[in-house]
PDB file of N, CA and C in Angstrom:
ATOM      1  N   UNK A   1       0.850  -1.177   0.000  1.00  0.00           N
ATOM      2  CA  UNK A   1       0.000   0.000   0.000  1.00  0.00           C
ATOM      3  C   UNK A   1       0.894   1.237   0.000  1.00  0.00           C
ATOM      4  N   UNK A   2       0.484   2.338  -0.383  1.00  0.00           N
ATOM      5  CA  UNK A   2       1.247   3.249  -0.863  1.00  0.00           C
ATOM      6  C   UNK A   2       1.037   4.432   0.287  1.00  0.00           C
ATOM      7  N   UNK A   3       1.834   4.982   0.838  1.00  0.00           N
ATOM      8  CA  UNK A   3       1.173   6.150   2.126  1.00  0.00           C
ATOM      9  C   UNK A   3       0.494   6.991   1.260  1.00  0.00           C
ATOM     10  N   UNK A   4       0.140   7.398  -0.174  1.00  0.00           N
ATOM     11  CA  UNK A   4      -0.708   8.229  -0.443  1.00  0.00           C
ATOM     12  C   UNK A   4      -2.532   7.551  -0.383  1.00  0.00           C
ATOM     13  N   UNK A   5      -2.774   6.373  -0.885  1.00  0.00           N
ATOM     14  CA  UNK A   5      -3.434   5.554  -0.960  1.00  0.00           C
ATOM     15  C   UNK A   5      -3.993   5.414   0.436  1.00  0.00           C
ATOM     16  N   UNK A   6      -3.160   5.259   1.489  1.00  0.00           N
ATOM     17  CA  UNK A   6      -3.874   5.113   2.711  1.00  0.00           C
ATOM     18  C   UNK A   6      -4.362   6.218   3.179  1.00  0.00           C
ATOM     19  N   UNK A   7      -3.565   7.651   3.225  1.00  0.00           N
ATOM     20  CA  UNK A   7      -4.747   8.717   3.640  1.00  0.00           C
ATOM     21  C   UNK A   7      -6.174   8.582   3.280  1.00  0.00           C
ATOM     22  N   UNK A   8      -6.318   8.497   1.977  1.00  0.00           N
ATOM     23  CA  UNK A   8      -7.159   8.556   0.982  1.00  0.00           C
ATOM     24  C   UNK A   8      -8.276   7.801   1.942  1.00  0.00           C
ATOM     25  N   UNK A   9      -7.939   6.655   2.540  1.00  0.00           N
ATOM     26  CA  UNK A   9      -9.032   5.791   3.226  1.00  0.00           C
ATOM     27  C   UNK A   9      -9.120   6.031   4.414  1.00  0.00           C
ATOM     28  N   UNK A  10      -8.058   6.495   5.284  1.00  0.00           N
ATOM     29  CA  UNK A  10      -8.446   7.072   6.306  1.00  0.00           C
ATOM     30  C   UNK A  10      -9.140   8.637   7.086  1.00  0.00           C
ATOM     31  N   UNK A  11     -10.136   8.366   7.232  1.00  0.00           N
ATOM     32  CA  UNK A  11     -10.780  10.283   7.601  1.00  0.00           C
ATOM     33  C   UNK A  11      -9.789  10.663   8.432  1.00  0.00           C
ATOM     34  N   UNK A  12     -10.052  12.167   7.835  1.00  0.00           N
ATOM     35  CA  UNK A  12      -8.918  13.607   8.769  1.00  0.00           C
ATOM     36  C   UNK A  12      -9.952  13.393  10.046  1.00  0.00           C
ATOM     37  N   UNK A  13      -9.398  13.622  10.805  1.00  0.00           N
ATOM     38  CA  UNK A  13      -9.677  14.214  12.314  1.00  0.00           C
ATOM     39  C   UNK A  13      -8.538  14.345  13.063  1.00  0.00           C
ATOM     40  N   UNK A  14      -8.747  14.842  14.233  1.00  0.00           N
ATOM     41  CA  UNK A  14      -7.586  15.217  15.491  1.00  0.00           C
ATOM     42  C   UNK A  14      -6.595  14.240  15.475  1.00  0.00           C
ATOM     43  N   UNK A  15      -7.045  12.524  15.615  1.00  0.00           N
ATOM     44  CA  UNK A  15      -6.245  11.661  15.943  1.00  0.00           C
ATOM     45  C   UNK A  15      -5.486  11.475  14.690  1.00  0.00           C
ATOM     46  N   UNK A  16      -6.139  11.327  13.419  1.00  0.00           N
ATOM     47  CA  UNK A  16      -5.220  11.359  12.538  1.00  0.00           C
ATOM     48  C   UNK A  16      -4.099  12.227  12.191  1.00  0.00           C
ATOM     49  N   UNK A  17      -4.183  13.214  12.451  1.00  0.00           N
ATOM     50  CA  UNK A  17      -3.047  14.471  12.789  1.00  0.00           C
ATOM     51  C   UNK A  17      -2.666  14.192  13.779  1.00  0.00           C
ATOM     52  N   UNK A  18      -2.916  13.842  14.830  1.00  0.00           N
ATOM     53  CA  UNK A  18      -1.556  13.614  15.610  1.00  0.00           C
ATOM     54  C   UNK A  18      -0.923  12.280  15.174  1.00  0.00           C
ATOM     55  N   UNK A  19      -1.243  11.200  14.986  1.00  0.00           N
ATOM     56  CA  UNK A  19      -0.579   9.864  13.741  1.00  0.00           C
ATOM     57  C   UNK A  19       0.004  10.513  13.229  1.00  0.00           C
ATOM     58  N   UNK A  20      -0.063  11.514  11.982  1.00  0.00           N
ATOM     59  CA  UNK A  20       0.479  12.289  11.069  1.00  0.00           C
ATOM     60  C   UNK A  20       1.340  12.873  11.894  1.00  0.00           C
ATOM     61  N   UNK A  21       1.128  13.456  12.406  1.00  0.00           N
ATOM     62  CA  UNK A  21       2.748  14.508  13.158  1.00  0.00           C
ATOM     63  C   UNK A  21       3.555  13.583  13.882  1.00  0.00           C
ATOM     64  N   UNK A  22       3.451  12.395  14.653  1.00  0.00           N
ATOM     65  CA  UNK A  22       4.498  11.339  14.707  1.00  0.00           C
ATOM     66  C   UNK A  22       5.532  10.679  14.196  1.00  0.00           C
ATOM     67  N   UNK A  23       4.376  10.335  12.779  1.00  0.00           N
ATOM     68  CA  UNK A  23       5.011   9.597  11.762  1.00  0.00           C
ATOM     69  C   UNK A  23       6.065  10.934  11.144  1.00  0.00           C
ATOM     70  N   UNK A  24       5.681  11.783  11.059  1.00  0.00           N
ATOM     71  CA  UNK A  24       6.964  12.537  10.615  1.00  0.00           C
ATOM     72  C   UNK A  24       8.349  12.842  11.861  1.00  0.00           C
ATOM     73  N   UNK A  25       7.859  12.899  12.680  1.00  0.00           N
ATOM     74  CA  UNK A  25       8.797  12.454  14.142  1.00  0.00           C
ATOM     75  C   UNK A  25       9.900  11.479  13.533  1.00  0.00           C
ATOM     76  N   UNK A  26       9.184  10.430  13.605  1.00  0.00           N
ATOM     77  CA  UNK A  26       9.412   9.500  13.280  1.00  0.00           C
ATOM     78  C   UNK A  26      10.510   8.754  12.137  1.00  0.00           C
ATOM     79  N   UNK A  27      10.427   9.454  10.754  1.00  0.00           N
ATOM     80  CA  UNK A  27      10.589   9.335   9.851  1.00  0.00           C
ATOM     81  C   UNK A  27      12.159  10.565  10.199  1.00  0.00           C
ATOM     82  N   UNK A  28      11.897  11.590  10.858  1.00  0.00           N
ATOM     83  CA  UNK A  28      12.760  12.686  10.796  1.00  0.00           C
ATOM     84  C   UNK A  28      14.133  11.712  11.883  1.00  0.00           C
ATOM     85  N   UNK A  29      13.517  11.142  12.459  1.00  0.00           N
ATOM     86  CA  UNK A  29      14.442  10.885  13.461  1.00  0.00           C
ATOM     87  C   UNK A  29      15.560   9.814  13.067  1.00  0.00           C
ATOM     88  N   UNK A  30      14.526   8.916  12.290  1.00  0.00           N
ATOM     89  CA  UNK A  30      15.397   7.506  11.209  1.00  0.00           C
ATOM     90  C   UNK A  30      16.273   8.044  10.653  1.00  0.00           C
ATOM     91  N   UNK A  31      16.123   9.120  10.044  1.00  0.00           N
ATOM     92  CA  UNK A  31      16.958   9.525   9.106  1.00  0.00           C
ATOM     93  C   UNK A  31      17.916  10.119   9.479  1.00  0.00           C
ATOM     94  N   UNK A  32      18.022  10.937  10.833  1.00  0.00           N
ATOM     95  CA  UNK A  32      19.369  11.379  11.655  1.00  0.00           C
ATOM     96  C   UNK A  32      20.332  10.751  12.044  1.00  0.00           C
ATOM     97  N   UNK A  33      19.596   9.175  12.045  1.00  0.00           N
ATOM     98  CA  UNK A  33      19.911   8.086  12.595  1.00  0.00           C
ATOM     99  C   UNK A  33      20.904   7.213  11.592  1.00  0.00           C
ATOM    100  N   UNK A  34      20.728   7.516  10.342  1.00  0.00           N
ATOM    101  CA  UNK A  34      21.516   6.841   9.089  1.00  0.00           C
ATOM    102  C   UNK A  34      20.175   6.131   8.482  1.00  0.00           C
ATOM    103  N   UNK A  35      19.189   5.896   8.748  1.00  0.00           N
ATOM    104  CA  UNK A  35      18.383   5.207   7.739  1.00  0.00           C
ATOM    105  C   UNK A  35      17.953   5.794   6.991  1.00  0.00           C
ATOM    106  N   UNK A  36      17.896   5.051   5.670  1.00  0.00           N
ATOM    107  CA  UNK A  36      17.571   5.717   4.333  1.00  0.00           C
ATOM    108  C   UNK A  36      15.820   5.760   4.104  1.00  0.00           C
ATOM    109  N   UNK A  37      15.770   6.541   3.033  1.00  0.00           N
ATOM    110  CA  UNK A  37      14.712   7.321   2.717  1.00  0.00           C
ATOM    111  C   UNK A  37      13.505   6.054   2.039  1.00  0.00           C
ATOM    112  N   UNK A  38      14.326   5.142   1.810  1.00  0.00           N
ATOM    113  CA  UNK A  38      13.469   4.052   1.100  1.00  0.00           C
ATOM    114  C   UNK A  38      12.902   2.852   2.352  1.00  0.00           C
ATOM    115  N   UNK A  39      14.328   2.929   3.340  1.00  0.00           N
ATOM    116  CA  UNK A  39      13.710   2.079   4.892  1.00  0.00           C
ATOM    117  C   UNK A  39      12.255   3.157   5.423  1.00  0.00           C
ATOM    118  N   UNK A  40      12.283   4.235   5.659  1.00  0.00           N
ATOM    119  CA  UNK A  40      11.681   4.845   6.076  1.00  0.00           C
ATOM    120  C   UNK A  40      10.242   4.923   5.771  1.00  0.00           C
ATOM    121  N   UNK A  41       9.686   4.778   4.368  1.00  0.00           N
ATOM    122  CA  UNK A  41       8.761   4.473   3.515  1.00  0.00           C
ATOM    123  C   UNK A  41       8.251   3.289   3.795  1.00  0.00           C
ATOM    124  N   UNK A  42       9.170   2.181   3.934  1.00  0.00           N
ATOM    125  CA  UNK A  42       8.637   1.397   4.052  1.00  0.00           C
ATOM    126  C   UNK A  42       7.913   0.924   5.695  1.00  0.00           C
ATOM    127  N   UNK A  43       8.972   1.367   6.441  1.00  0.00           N
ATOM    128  CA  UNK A  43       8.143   2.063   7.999  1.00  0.00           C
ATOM    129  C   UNK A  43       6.715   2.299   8.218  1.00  0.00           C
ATOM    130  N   UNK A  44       7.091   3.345   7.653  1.00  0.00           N
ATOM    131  CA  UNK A  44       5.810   3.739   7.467  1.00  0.00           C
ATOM    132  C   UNK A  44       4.926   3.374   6.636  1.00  0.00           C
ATOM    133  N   UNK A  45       4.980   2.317   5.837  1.00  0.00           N
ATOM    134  CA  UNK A  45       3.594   1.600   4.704  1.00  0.00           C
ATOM    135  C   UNK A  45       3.420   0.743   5.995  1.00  0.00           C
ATOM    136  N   UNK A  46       4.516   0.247   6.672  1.00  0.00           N
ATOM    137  CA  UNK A  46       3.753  -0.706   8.069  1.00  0.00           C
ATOM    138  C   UNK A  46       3.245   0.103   8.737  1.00  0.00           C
ATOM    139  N   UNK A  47       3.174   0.943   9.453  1.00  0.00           N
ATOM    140  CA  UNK A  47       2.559   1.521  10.265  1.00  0.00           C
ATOM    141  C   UNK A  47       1.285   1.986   9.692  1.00  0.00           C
ATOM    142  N   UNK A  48       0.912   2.497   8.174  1.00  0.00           N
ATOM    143  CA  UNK A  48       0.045   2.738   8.176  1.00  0.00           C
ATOM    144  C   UNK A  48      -1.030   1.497   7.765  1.00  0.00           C
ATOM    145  N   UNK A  49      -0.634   0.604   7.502  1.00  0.00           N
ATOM    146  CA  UNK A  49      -1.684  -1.095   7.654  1.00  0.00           C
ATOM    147  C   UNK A  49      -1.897  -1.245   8.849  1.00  0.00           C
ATOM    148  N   UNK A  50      -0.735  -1.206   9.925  1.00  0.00           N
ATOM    149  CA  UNK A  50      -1.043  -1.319  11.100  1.00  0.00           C
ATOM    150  C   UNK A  50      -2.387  -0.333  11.818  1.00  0.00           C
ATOM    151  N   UNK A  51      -2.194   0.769  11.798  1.00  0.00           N
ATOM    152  CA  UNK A  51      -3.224   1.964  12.111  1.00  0.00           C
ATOM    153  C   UNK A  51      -4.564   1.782  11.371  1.00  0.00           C
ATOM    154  N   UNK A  52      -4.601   1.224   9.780  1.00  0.00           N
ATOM    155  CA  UNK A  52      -5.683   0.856   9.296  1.00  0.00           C
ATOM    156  C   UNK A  52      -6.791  -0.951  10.117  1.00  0.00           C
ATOM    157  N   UNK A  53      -5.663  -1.611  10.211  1.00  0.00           N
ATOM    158  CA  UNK A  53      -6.190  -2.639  11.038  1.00  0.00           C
ATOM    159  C   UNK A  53      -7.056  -2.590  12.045  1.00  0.00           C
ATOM    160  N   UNK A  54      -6.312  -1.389  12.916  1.00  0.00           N
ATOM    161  CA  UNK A  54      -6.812  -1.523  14.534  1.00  0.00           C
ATOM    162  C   UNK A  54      -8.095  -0.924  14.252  1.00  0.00           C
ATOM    163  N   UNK A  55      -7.979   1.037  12.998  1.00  0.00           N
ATOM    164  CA  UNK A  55      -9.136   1.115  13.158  1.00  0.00           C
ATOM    165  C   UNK A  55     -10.328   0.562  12.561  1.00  0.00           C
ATOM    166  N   UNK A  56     -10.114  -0.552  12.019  1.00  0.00           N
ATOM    167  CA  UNK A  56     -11.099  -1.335  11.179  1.00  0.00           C
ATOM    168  C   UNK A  56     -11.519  -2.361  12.726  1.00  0.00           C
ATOM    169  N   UNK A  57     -10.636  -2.679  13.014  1.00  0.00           N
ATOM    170  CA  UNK A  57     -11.363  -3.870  14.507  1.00  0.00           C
ATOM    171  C   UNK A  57     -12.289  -3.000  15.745  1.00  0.00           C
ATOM    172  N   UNK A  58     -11.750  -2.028  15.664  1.00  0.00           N
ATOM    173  CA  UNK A  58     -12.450  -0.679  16.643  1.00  0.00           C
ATOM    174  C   UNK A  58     -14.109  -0.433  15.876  1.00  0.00           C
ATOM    175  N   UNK A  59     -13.913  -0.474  14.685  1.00  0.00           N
ATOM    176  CA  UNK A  59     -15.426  -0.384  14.255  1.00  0.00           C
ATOM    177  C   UNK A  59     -16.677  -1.536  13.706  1.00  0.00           C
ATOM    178  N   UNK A  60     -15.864  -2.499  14.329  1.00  0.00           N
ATOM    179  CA  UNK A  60     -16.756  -4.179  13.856  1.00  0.00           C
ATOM    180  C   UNK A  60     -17.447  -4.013  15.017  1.00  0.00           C
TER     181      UNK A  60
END
């Protein structure tokens, strides 16, 4: 899944912006760290299946 693709399915609200401002935390920090721009992506395509999962089990 592509991180553009997953916004797309997930609604804006509060919590999603703060997800969103993490993941760039996140992503900023890997990269200070020596990890590359392509590990990082892929980070984050897990995290955002992961975040899509939970909120799909939260609404069954």
């Amino acid at each position: 899944m592509k991180k553009a693709e997953s916004f797309n399915i997930i609604p804006q609200n509060e919590n999603n912006l703060v997800i969103e401002q993490k993941r760039k935390q996140m992503i900023h920090s890997a990269m200070t760290k020596g990890i590359t721009n392509s590990q990082t992506l892929r980070i984050s395509e897990e995290l955002d299946a992961a975040i899509l999962s939970i909120m799909k089990n939260e609404h069954v």
